[in-house]
PDB file of N, CA and C in Angstrom:
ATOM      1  N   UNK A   1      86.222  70.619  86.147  1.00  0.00           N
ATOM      2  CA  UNK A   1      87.040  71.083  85.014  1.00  0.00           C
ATOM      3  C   UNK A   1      86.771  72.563  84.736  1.00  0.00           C
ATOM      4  N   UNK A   2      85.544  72.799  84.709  1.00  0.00           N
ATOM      5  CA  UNK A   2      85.024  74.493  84.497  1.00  0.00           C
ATOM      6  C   UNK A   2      85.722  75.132  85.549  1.00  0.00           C
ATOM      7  N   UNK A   3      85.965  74.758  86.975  1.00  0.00           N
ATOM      8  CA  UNK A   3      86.338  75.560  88.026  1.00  0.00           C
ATOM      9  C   UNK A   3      87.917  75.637  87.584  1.00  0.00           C
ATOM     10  N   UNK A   4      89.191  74.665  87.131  1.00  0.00           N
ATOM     11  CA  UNK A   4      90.096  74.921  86.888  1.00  0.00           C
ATOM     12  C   UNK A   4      89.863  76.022  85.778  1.00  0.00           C
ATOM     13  N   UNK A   5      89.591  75.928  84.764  1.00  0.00           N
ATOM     14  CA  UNK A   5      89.403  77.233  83.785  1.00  0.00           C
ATOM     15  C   UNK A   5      88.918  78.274  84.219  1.00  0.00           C
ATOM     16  N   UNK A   6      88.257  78.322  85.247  1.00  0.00           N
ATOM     17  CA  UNK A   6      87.563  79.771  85.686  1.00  0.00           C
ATOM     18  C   UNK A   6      89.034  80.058  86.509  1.00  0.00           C
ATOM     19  N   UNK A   7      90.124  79.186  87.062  1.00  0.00           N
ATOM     20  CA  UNK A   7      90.784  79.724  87.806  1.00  0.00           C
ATOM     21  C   UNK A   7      91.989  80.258  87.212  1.00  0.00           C
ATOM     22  N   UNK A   8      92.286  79.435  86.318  1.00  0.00           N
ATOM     23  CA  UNK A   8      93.432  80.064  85.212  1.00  0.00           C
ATOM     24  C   UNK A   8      93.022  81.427  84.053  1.00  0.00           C
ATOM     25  N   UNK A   9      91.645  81.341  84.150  1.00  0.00           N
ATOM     26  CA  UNK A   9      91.205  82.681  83.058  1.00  0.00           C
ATOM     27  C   UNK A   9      90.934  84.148  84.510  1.00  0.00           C
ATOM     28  N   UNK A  10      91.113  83.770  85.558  1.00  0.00           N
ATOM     29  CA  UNK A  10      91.221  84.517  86.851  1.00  0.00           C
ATOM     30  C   UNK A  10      92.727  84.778  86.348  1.00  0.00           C
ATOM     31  N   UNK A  11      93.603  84.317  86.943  1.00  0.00           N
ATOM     32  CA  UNK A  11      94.794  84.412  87.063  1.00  0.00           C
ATOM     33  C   UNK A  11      95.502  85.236  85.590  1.00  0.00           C
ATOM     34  N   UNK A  12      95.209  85.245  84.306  1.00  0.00           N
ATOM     35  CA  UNK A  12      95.511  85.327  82.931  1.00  0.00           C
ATOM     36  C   UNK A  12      95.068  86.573  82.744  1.00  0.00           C
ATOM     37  N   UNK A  13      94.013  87.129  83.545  1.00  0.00           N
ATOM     38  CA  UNK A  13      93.060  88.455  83.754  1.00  0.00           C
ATOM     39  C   UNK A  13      93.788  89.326  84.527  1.00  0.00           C
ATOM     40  N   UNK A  14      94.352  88.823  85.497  1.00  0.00           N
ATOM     41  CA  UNK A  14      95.130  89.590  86.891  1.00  0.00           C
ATOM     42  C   UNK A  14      96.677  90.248  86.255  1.00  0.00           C
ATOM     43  N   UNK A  15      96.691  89.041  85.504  1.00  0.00           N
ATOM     44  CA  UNK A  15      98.336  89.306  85.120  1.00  0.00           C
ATOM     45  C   UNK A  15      98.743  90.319  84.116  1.00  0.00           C
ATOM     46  N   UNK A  16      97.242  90.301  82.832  1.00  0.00           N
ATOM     47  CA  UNK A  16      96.797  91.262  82.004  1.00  0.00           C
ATOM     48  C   UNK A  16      97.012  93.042  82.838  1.00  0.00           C
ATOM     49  N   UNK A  17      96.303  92.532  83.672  1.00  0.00           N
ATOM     50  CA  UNK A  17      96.019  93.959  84.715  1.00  0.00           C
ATOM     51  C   UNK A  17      97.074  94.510  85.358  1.00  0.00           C
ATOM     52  N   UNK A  18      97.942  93.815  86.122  1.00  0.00           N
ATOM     53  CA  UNK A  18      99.075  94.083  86.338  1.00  0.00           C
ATOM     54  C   UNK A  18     100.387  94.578  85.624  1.00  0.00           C
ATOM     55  N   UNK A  19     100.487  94.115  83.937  1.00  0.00           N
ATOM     56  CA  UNK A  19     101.148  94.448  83.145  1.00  0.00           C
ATOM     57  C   UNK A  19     100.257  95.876  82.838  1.00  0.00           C
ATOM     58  N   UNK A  20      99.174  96.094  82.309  1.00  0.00           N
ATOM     59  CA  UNK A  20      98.705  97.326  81.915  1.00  0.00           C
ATOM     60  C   UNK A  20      98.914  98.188  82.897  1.00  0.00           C
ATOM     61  N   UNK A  21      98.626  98.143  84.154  1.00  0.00           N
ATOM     62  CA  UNK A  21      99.076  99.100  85.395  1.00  0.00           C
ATOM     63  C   UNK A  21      99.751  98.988  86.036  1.00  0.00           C
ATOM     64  N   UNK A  22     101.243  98.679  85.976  1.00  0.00           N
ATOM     65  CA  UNK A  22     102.634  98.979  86.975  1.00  0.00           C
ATOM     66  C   UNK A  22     102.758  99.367  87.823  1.00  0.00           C
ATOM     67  N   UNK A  23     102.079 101.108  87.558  1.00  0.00           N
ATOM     68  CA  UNK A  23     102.210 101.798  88.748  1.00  0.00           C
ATOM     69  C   UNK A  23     101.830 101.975  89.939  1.00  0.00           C
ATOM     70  N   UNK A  24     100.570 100.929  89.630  1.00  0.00           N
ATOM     71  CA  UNK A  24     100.237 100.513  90.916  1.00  0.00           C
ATOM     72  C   UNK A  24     100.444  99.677  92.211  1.00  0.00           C
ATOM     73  N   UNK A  25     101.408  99.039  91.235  1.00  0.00           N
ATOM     74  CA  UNK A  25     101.962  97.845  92.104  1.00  0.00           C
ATOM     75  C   UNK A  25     103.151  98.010  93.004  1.00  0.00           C
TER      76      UNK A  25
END
């Protein structure tokens, strides 16, 4: 159960990151 939450608070982190930096993508 911890490993699904570590994988969705992964993913929720990435997406954070991706919205704050565009231009990188």
């Amino acid at each position: 159960m911890m490993l699904l939450f570590s994988l969705i608070a992964a993913i929720v982190l990435y997406l954070l990151y991706v919205l704050v930096n565009p231009e990188q993508f």
